[in-house]
N, C-alpha and C. Protein backbone atom coordinates (compact mmCIF):
# COMPACT_ATOMS: atom_id res chain seq x y z
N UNK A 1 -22.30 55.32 78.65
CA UNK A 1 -22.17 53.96 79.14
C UNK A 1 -20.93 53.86 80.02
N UNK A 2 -20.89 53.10 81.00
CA UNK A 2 -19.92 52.81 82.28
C UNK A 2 -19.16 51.18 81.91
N UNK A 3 -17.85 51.22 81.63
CA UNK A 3 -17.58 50.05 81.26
C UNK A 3 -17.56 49.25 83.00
N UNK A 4 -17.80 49.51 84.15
CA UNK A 4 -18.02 48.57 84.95
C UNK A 4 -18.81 49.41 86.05
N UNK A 5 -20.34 48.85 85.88
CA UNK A 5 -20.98 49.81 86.57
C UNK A 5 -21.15 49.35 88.20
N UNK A 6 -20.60 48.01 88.43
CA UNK A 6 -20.37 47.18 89.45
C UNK A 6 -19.25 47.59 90.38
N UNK A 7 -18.28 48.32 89.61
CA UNK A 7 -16.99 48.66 90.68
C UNK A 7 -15.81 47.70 90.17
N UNK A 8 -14.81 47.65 90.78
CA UNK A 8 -13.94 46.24 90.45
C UNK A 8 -13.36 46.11 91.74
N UNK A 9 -12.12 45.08 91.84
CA UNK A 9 -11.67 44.76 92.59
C UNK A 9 -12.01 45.55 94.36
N UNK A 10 -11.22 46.66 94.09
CA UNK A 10 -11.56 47.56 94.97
C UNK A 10 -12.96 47.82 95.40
N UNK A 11 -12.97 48.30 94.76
CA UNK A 11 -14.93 47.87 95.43
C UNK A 11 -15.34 47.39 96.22
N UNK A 12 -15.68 45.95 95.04
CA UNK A 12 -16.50 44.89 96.15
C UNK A 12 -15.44 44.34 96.81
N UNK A 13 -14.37 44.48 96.71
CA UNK A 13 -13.27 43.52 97.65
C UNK A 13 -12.64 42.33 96.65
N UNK A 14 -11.50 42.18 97.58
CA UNK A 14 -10.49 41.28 96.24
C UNK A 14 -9.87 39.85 97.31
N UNK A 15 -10.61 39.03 97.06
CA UNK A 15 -10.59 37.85 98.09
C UNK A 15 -9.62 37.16 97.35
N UNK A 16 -8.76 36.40 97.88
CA UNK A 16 -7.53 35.72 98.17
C UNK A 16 -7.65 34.53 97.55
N UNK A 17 -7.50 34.22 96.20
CA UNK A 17 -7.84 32.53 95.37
C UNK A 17 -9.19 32.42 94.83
N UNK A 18 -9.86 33.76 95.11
CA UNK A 18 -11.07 33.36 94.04
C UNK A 18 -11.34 34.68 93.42
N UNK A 19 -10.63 35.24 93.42
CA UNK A 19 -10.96 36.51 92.06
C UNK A 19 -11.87 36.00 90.98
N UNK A 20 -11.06 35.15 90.20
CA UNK A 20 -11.90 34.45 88.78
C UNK A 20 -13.43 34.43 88.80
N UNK A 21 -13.39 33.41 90.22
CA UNK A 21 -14.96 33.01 90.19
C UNK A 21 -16.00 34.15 90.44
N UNK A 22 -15.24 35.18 90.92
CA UNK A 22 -16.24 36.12 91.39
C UNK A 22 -16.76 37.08 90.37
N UNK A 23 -15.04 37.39 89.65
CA UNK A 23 -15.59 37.99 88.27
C UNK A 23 -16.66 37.54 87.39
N UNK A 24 -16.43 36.24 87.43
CA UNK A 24 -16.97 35.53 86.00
C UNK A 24 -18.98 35.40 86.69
N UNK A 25 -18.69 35.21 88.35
CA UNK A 25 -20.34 35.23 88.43
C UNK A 25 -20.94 36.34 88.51
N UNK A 26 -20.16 37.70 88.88
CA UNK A 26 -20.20 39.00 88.66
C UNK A 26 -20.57 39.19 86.89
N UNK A 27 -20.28 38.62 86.12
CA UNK A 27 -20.51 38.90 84.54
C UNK A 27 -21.44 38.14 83.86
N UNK A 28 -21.61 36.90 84.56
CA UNK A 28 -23.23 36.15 84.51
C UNK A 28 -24.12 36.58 84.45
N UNK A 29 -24.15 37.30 85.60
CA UNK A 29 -25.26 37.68 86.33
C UNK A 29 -25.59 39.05 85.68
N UNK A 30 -23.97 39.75 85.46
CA UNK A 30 -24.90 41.33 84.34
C UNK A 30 -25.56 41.16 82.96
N UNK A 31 -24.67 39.77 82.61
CA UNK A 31 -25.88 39.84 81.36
C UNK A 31 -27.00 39.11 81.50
N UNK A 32 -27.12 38.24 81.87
CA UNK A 32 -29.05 38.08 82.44
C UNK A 32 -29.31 39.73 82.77
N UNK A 33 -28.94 40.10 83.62
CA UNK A 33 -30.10 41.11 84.21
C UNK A 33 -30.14 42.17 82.92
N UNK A 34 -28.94 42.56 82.48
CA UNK A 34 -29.15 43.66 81.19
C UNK A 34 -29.54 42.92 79.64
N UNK A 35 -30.14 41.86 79.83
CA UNK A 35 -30.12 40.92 78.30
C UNK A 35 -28.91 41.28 77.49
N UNK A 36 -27.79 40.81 77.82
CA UNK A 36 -26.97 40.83 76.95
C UNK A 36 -26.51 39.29 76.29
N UNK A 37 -26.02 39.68 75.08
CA UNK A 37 -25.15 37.67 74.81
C UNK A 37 -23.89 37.84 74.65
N UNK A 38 -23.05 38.51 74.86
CA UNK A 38 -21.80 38.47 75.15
C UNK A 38 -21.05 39.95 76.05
N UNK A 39 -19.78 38.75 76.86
CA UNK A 39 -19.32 39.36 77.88
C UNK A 39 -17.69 38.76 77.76
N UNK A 40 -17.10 40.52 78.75
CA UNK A 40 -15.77 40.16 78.35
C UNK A 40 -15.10 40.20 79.75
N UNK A 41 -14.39 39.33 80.52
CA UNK A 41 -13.87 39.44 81.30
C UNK A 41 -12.06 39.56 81.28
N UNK A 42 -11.40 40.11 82.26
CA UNK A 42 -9.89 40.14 82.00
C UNK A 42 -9.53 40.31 83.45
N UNK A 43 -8.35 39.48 83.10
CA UNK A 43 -7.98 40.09 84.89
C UNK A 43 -6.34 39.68 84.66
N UNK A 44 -5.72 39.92 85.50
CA UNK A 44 -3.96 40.21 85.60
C UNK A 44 -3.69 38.98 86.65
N UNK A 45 -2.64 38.63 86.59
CA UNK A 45 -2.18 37.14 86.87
C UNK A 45 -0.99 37.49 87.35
N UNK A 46 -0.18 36.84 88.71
CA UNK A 46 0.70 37.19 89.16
C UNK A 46 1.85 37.38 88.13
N UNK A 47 3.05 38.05 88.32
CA UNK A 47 4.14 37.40 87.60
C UNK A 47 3.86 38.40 86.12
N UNK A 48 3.37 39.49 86.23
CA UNK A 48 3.31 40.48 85.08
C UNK A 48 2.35 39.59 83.94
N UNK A 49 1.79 38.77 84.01
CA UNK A 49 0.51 37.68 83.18
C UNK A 49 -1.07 38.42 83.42
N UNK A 50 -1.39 38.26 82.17
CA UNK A 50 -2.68 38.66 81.91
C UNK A 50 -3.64 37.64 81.01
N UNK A 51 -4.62 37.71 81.31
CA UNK A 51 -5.68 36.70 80.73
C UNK A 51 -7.27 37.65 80.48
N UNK A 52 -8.31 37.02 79.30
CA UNK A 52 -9.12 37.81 78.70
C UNK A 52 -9.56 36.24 78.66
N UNK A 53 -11.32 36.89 78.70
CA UNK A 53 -12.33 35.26 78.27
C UNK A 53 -13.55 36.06 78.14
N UNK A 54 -13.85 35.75 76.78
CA UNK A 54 -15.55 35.99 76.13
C UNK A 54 -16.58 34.70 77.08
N UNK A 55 -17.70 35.53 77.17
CA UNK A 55 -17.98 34.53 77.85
C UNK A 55 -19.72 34.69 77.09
N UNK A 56 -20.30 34.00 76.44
CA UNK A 56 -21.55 34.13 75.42
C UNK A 56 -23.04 33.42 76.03
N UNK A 57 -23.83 34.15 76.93
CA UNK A 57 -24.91 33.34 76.96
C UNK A 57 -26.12 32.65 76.13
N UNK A 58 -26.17 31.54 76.02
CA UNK A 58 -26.93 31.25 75.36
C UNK A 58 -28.59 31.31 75.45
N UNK A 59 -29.42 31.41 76.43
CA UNK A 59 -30.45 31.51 76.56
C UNK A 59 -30.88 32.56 77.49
């Protein structure tokens, strides 16, 4: 198993004020397509800050 079979930042590219949103629709969207119900996103925050969010689909 590949913990990000999508790539990250580097990859797809790291746009300027919307990281978050891209992650989080980037992690939507893998669990619909792989039926999953939970997802973990994390990402680093200026200023040596870090942040983590479960994110649980329901249907």
């Amino acid at each position: 198993d590949k913990v990000n079979v999508n790539g990250g930042a580097i990859a797809v590219g790291h746009p300027f004020g919307m990281t978050g949103a891209r992650i989080t629709g980037t992690l939507i969207n893998g669990l619909q397509f792989h039926d999953k119900q939970f997802g973990l996103e994390t990402m680093c925050v200026g200023g040596g800050q870090g942040m983590a969010m479960v994110i649980e689909r329901l249907s």
